[in-house]
Protein backbone atom coordinates (compact mmCIF):
# COMPACT_ATOMS: atom_id res chain seq x y z
CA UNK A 1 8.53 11.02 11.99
CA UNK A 2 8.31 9.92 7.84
CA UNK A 3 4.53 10.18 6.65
CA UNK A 4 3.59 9.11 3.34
CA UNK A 5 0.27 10.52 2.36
CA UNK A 6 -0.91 8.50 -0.42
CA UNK A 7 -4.33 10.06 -0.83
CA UNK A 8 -6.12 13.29 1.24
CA UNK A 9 -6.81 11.71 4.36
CA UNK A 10 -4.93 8.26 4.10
CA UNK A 11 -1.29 8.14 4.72
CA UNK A 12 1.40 5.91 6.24
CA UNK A 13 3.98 6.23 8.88
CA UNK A 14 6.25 3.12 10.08
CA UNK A 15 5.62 4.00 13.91
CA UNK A 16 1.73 3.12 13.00
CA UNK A 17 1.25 -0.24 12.65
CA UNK A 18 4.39 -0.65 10.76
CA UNK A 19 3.17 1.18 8.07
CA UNK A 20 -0.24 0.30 7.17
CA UNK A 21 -2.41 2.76 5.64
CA UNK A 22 -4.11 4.54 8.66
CA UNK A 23 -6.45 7.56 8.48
CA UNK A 24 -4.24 10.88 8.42
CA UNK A 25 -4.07 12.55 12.19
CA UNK A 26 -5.46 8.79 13.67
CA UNK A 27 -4.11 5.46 14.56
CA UNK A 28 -7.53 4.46 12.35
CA UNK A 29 -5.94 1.99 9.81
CA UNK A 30 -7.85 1.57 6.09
CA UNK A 31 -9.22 -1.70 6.85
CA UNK A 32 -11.25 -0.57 9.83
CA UNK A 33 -13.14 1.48 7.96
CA UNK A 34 -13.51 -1.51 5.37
CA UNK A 35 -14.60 -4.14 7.82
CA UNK A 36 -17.45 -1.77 8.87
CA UNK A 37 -18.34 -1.03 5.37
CA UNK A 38 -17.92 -5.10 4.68
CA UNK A 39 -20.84 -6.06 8.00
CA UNK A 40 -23.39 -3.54 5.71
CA UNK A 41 -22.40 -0.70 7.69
CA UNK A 42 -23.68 2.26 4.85
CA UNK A 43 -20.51 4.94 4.67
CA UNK A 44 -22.88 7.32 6.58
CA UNK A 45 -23.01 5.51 9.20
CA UNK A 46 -19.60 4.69 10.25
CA UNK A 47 -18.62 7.65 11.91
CA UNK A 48 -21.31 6.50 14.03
CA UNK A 49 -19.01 3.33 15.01
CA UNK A 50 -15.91 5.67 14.47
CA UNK A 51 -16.45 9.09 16.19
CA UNK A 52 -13.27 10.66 15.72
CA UNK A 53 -13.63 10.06 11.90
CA UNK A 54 -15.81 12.51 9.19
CA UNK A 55 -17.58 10.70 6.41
CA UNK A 56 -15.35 12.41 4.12
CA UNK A 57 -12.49 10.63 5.68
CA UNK A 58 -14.24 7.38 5.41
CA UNK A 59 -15.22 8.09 1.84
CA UNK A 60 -11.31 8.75 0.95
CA UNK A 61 -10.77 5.44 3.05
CA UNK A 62 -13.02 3.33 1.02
CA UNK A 63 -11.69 4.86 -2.05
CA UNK A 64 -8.26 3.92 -1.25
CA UNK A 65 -9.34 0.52 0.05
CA UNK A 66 -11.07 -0.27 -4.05
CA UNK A 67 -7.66 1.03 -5.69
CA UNK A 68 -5.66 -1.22 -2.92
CA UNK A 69 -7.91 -4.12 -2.60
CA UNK A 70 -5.33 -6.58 -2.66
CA UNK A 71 -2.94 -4.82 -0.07
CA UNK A 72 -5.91 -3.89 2.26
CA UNK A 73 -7.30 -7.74 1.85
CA UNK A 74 -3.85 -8.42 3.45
CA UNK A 75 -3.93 -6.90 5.76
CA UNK A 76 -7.51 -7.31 7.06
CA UNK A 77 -6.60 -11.26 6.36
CA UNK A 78 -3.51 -11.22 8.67
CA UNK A 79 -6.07 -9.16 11.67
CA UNK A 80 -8.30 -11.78 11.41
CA UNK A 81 -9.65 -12.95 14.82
CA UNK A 82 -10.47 -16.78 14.64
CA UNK A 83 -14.29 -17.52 15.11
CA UNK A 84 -13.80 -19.45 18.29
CA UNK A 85 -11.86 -16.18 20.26
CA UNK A 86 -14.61 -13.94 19.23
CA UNK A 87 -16.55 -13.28 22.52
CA UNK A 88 -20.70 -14.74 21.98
CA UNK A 89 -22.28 -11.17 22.89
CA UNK A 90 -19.98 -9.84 19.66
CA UNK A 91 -21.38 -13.14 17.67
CA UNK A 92 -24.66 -12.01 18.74
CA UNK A 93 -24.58 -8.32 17.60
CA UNK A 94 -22.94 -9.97 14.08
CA UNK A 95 -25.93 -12.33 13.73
CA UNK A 96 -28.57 -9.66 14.67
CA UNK A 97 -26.87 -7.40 12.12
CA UNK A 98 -26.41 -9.81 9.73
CA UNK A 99 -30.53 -10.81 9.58
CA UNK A 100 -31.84 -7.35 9.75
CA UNK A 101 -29.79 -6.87 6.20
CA UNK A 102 -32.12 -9.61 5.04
CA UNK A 103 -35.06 -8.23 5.79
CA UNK A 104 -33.97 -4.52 4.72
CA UNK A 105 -34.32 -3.14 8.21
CA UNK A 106 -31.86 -1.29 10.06
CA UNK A 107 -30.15 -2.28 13.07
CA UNK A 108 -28.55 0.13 13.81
């Protein structure tokens, strides 16, 4: 097994997802943690979302993600789930999340 750590808690191996930057120790990949971050999700929070991950992890995951943006952008681009496959009770949760961040409330 090749690993290719590339910061403290973010590395790459081929066998993962053909070598996308995943969380050290996890099958977790970078842009996980990003698309939480991206719905308003604070940094605190996420381990919430992601139990088997510490906020320091996530921090060194969001770091990576701003000095990758392109490659991570990629990435979360090409996981995309078209709007019409995404199941309504998930559209629901998305909305509700989405208008609490309006009115400064949390949803969470």
């Amino acid at each position: 097994m090749i690993s290719t750590t590339t910061s403290r808690y973010v590395t790459r191996q081929p066998e993962i997802l053909s070598g996308e930057p995943i969380i050290a120790n996890t099958r977790t990949p970078v842009r996980a943690i990003v698309e939480n971050w991206r719905l308003g999700i604070r940094p605190e929070e996420i381990p919430l979302h992601l139990p088997h991950l510490t906020l320091a992890q996530v921090f060194d995951a969001l770091s990576f993600y701003l000095d990758n943006q392109t490659e991570i952008n990629e990435y979360i681009e090409r996981n995309h789930v078209p709007n019409e496959l995404v199941h309504p009770a998930i559209k629901a949760r998305l909305n509700q999340i989405s208008s609490t961040q309006m009115h400064g409330s949390n949803p969470l």
